[in-house]
C-alpha atoms as a PDB file:
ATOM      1  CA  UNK A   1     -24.135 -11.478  20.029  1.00  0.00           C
ATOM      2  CA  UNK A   2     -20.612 -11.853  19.059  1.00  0.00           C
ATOM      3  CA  UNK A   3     -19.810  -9.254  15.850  1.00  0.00           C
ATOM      4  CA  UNK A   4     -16.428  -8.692  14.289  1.00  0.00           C
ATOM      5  CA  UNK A   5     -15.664  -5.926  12.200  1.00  0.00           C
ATOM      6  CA  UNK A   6     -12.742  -5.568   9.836  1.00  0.00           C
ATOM      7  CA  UNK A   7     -11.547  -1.976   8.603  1.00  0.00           C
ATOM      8  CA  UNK A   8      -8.040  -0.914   6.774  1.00  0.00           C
ATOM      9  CA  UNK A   9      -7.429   0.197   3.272  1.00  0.00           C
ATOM     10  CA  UNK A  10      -8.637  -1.969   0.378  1.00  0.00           C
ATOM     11  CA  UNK A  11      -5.843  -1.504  -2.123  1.00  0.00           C
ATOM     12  CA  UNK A  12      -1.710  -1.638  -1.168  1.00  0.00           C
ATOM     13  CA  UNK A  13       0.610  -1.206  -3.895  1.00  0.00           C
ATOM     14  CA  UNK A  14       3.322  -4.574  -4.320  1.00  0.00           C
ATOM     15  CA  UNK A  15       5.817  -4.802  -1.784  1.00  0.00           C
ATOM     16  CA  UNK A  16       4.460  -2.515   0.729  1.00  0.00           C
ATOM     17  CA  UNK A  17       2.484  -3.569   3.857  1.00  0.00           C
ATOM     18  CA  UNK A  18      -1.126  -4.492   4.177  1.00  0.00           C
ATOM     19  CA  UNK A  19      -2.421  -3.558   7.446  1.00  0.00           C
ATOM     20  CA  UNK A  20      -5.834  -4.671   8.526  1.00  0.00           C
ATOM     21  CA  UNK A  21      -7.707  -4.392  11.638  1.00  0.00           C
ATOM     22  CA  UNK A  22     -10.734  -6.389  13.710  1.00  0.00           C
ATOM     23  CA  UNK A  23     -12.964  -4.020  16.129  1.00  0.00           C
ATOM     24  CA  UNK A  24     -14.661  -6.763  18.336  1.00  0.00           C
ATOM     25  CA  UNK A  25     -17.994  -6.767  20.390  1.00  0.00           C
ATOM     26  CA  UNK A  26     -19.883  -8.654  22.665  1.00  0.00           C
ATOM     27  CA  UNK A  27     -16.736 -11.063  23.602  1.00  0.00           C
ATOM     28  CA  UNK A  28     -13.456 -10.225  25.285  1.00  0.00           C
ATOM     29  CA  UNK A  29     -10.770 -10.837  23.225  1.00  0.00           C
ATOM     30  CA  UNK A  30      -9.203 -11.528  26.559  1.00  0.00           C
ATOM     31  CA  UNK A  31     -11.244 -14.531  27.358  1.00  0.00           C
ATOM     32  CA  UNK A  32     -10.921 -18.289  28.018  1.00  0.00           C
ATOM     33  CA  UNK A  33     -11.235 -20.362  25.662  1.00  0.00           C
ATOM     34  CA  UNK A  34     -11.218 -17.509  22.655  1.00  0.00           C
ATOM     35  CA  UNK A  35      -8.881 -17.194  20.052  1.00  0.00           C
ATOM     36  CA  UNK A  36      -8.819 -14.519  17.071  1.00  0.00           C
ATOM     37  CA  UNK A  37      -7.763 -15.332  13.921  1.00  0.00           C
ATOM     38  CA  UNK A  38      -6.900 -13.669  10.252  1.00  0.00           C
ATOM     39  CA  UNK A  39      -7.913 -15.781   7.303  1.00  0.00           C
ATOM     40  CA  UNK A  40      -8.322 -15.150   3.767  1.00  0.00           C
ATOM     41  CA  UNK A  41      -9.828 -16.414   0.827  1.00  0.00           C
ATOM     42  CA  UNK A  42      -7.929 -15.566  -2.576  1.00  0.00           C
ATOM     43  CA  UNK A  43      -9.904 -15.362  -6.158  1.00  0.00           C
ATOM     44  CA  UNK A  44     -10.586 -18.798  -7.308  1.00  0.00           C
ATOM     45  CA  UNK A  45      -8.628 -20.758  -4.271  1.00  0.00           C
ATOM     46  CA  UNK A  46      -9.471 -22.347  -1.126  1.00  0.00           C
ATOM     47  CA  UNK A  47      -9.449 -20.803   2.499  1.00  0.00           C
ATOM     48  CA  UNK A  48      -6.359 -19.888   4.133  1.00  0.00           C
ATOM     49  CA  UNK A  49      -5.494 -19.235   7.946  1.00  0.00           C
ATOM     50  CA  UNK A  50      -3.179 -16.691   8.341  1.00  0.00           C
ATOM     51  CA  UNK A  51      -2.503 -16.548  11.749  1.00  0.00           C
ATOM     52  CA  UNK A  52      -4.388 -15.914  15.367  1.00  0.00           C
ATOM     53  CA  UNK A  53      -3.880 -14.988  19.100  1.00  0.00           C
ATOM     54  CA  UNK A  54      -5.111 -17.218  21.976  1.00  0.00           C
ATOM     55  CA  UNK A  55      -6.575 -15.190  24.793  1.00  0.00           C
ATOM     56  CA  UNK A  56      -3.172 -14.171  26.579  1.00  0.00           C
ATOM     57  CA  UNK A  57      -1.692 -13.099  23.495  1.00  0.00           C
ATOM     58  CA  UNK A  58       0.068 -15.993  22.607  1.00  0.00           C
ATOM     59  CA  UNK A  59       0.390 -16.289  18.852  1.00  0.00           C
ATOM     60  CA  UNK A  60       0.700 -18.720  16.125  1.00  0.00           C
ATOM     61  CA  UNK A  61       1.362 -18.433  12.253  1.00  0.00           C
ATOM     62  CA  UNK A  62       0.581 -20.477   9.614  1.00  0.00           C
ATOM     63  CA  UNK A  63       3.999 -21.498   8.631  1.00  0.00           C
ATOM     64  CA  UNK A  64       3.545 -20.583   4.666  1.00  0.00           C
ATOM     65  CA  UNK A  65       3.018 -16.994   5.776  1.00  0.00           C
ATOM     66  CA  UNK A  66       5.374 -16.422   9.305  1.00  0.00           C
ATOM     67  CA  UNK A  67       7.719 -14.371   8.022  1.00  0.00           C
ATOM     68  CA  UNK A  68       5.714 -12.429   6.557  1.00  0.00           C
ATOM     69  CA  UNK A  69       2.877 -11.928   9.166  1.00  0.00           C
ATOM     70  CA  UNK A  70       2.388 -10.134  12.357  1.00  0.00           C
ATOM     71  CA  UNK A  71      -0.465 -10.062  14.655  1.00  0.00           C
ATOM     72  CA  UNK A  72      -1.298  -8.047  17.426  1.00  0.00           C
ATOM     73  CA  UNK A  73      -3.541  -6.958  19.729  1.00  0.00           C
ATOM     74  CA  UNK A  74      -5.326  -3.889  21.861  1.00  0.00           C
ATOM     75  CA  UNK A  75      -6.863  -5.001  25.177  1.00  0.00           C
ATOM     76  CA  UNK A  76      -8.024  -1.609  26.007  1.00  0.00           C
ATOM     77  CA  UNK A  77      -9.711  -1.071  22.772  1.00  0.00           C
ATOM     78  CA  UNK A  78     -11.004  -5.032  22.056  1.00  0.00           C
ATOM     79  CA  UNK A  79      -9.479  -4.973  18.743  1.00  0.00           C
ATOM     80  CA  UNK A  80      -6.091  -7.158  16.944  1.00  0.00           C
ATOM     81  CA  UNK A  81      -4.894  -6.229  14.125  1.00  0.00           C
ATOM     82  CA  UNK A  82      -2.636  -8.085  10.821  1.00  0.00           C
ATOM     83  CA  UNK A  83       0.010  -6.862   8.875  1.00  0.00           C
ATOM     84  CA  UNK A  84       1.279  -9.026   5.946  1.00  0.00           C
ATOM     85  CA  UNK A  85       4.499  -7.544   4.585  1.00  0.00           C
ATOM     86  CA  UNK A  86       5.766  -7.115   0.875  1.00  0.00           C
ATOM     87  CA  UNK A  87       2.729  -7.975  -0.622  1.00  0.00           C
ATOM     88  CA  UNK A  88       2.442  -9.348  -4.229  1.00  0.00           C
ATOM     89  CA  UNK A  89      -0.497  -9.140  -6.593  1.00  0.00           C
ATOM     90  CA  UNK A  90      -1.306 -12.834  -4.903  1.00  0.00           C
ATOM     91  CA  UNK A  91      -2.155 -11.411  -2.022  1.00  0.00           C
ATOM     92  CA  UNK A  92      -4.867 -10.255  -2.935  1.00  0.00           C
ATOM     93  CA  UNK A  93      -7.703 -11.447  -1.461  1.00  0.00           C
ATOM     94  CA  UNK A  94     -11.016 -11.126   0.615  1.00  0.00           C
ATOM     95  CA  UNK A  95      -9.661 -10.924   4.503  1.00  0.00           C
ATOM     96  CA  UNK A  96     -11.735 -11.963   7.345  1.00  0.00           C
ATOM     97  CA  UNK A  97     -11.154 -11.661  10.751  1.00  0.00           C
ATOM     98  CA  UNK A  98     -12.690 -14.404  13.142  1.00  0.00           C
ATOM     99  CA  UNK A  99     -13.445 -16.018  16.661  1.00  0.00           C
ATOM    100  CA  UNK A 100     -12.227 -19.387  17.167  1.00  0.00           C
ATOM    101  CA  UNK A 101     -13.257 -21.622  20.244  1.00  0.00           C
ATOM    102  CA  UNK A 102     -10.229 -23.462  21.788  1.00  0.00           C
ATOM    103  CA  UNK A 103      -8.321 -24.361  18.300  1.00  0.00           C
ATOM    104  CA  UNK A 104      -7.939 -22.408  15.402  1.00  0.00           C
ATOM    105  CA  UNK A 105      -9.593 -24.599  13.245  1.00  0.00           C
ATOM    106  CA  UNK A 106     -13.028 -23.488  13.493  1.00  0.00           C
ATOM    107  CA  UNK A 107     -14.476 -20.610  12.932  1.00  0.00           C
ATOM    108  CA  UNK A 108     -17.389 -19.457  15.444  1.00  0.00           C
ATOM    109  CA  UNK A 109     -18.085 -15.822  14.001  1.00  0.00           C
ATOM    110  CA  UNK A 110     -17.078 -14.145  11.155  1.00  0.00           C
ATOM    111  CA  UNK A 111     -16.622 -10.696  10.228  1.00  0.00           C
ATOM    112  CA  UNK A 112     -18.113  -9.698   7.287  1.00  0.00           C
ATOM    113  CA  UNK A 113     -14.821  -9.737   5.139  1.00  0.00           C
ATOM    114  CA  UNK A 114     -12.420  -6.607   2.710  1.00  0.00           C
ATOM    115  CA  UNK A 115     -11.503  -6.804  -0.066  1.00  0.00           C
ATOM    116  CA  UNK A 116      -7.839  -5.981  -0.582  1.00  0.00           C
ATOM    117  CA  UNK A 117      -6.311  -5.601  -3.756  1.00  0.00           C
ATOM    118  CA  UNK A 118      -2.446  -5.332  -4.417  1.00  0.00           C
ATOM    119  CA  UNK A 119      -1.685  -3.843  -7.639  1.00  0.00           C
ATOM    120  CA  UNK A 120       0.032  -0.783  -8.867  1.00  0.00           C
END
């Protein structure tokens, strides 16, 4: 089975960086048809897609967040990773990595989510 695994610090202070990243097993992040996403879901809001890579590295931002928001990837260790720069208390939020299947807007496996709090 597919599991995703997210893993980074769970508190940044304002304006600094929040880097996150997604240990992946079971599935290539290097295959067909597979792209890996960030998303997050803030206190009290809705959903949000961040961002994700298609299989060849190829990546796409949700517009909202692209100058704001990298995301990159290790082949050799099966893992991408997000940073989201100068953070604001509204950042914070629970962060999930995930697999999507040919779009980005579904959401085949989940990790199991971090909490990340910005606040100094």
């Amino acid at each position: 089975q597919v599991q995703l695994q997210e893993s980074g610090p769970g508190l940044v202070s304002p304006s600094q960086t929040l880097s996150l990243t997604c240990t992946v097993s079971g599935a290539s992040i290097t295959a067909s048809d597979d792209h890996w996403s960030w998303i997050r879901h803030p206190p009290g809001k809705e959903l949000e897609w961040m961002g994700g890579q298609v299989h060849d590295g190829g990546t796409y931002y949700n517009p909202s967040l692209k100058s704001r928001t990298s995301i990159s990837r290790d082949t050799s260790k099966n893992q991408f990773s997000l940073q989201l720069r100068s953070v604001t208390p509204e950042d914070t939020a629970v962060y999930y990595c995930v697999r999507n299947r040919r779009t980005f807007n579904n959401y085949w496996n989940w990790g199991q989510g971090t909490q990340v709090t910005v606040f100094s």
